[in-house]
C-alpha atoms as a PDB file:
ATOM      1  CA  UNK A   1      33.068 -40.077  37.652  1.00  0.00           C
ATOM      2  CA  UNK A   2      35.500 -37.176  37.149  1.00  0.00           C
ATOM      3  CA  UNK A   3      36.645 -37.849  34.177  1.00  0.00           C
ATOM      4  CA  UNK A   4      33.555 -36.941  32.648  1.00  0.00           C
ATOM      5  CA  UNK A   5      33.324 -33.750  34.188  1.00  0.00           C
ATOM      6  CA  UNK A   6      35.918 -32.821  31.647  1.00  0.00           C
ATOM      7  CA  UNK A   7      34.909 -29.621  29.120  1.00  0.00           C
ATOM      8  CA  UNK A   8      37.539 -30.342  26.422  1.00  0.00           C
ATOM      9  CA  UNK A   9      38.198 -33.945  24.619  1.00  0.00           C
ATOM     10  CA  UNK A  10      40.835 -35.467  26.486  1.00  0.00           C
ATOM     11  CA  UNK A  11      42.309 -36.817  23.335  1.00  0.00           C
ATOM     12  CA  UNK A  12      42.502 -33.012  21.891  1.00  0.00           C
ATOM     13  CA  UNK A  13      43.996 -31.339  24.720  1.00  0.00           C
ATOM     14  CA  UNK A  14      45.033 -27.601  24.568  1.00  0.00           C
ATOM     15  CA  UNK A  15      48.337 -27.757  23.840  1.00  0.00           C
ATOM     16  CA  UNK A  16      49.287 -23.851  25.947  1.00  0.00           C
ATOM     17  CA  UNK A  17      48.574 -23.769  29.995  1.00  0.00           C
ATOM     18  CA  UNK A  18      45.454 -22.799  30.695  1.00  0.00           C
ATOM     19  CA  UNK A  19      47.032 -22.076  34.051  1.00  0.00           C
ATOM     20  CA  UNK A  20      50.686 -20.594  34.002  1.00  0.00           C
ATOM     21  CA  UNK A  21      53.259 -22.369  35.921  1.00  0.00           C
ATOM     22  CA  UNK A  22      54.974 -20.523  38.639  1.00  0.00           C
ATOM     23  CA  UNK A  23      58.397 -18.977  38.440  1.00  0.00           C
ATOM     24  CA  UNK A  24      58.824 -20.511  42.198  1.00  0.00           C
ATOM     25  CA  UNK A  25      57.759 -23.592  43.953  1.00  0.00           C
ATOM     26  CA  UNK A  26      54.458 -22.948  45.694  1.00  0.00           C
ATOM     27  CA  UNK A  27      55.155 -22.648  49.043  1.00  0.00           C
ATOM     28  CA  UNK A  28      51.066 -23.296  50.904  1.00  0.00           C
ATOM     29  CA  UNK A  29      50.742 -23.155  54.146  1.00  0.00           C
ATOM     30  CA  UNK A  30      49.206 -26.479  55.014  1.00  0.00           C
ATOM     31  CA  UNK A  31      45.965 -24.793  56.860  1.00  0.00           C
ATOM     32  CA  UNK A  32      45.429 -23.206  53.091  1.00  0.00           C
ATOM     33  CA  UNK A  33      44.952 -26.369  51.075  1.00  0.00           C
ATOM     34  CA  UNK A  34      41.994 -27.930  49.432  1.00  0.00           C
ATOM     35  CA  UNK A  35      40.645 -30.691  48.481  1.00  0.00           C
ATOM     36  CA  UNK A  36      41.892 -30.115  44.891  1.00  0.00           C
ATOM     37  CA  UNK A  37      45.780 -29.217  45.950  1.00  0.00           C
ATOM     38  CA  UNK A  38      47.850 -33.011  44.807  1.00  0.00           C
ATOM     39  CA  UNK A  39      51.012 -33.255  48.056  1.00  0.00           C
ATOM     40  CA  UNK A  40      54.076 -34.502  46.523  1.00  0.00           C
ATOM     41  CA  UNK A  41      55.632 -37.293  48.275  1.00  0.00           C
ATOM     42  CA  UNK A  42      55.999 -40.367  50.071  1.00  0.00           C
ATOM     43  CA  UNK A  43      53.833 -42.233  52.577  1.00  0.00           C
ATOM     44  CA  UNK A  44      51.064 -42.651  54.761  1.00  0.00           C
ATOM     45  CA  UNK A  45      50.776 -38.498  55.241  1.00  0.00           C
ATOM     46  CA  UNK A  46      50.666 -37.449  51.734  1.00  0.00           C
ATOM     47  CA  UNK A  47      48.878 -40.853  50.622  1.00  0.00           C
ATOM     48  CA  UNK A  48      45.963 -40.174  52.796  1.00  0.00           C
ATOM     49  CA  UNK A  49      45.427 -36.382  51.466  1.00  0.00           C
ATOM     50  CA  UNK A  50      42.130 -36.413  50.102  1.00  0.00           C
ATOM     51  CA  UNK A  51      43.743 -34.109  46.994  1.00  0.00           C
ATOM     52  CA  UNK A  52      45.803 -37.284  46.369  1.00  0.00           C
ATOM     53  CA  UNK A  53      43.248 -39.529  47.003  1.00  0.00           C
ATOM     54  CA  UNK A  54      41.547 -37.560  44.335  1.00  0.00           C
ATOM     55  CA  UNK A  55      43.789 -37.834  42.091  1.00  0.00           C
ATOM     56  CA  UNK A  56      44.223 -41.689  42.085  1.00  0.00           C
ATOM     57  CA  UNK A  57      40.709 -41.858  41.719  1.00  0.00           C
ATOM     58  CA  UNK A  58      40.557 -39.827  38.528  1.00  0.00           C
ATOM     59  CA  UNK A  59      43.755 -41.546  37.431  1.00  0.00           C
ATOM     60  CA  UNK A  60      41.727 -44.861  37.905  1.00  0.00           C
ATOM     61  CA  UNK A  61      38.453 -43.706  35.708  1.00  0.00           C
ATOM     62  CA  UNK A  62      41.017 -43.157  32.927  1.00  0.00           C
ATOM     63  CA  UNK A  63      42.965 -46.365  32.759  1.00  0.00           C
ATOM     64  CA  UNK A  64      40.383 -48.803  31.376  1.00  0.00           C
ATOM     65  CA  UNK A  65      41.128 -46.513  28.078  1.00  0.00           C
ATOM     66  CA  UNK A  66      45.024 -45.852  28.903  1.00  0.00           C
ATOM     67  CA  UNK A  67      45.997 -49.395  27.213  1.00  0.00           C
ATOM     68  CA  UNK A  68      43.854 -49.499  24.220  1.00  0.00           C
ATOM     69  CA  UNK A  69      45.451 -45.936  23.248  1.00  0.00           C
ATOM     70  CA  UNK A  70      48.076 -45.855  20.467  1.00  0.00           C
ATOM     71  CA  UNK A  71      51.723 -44.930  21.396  1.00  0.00           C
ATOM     72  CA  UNK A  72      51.279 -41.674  20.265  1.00  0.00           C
ATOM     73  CA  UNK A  73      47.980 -40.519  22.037  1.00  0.00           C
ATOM     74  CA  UNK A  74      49.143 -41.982  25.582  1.00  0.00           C
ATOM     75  CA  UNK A  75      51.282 -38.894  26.304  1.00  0.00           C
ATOM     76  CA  UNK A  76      47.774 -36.589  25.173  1.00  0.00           C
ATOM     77  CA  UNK A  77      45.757 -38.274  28.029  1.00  0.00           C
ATOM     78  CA  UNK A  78      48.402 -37.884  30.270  1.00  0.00           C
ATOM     79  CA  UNK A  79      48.434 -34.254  29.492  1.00  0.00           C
ATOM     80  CA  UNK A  80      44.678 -34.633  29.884  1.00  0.00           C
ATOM     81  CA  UNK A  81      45.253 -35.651  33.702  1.00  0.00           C
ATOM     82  CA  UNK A  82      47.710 -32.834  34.170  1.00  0.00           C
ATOM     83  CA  UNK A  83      44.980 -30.042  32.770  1.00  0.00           C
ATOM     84  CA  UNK A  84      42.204 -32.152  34.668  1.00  0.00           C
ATOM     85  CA  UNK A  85      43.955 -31.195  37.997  1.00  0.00           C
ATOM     86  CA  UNK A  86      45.419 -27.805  38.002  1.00  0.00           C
END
């Protein structure tokens, strides 16, 4: 599973970037992506992108915890998500 590939406690995030965001959308050429780059978007195209299919898949190790999480912590293993993937 992915989510325990994790090397910080996804209920203690770090609270600054560890990557920077950019000044400018990211503009990839689509012969440069991965299979860690998450397409925005709708349908079949950006659905099928194995970053995205990725990403749903980490997104579904995490949600047998999501609803037993106070109000307060849900927004901490959302950041947890956002860390996970950039």
């Amino acid at each position: 599973a992915i989510a325990l590939q994790v090397y910080f406690d996804v209920m203690q995030p770090p609270l600054a970037p560890i990557t920077q965001p950019s000044k400018e959308p990211l503009q990839i050429p689509p012969n440069s992506l991965n299979k860690y780059d998450v397409l925005m978007g709708r349908g079949a195209g950006v659905n099928g992108y194995i970053g995205n299919i990725n990403f749903r898949t980490l997104v579904r190790d995490f949600q047998p915890i999501y609803p037993t999480l106070k109000r307060k912590n849900k927004p901490l293993m959302a950041r947890s998500l956002v860390l996970i993937v950039r």
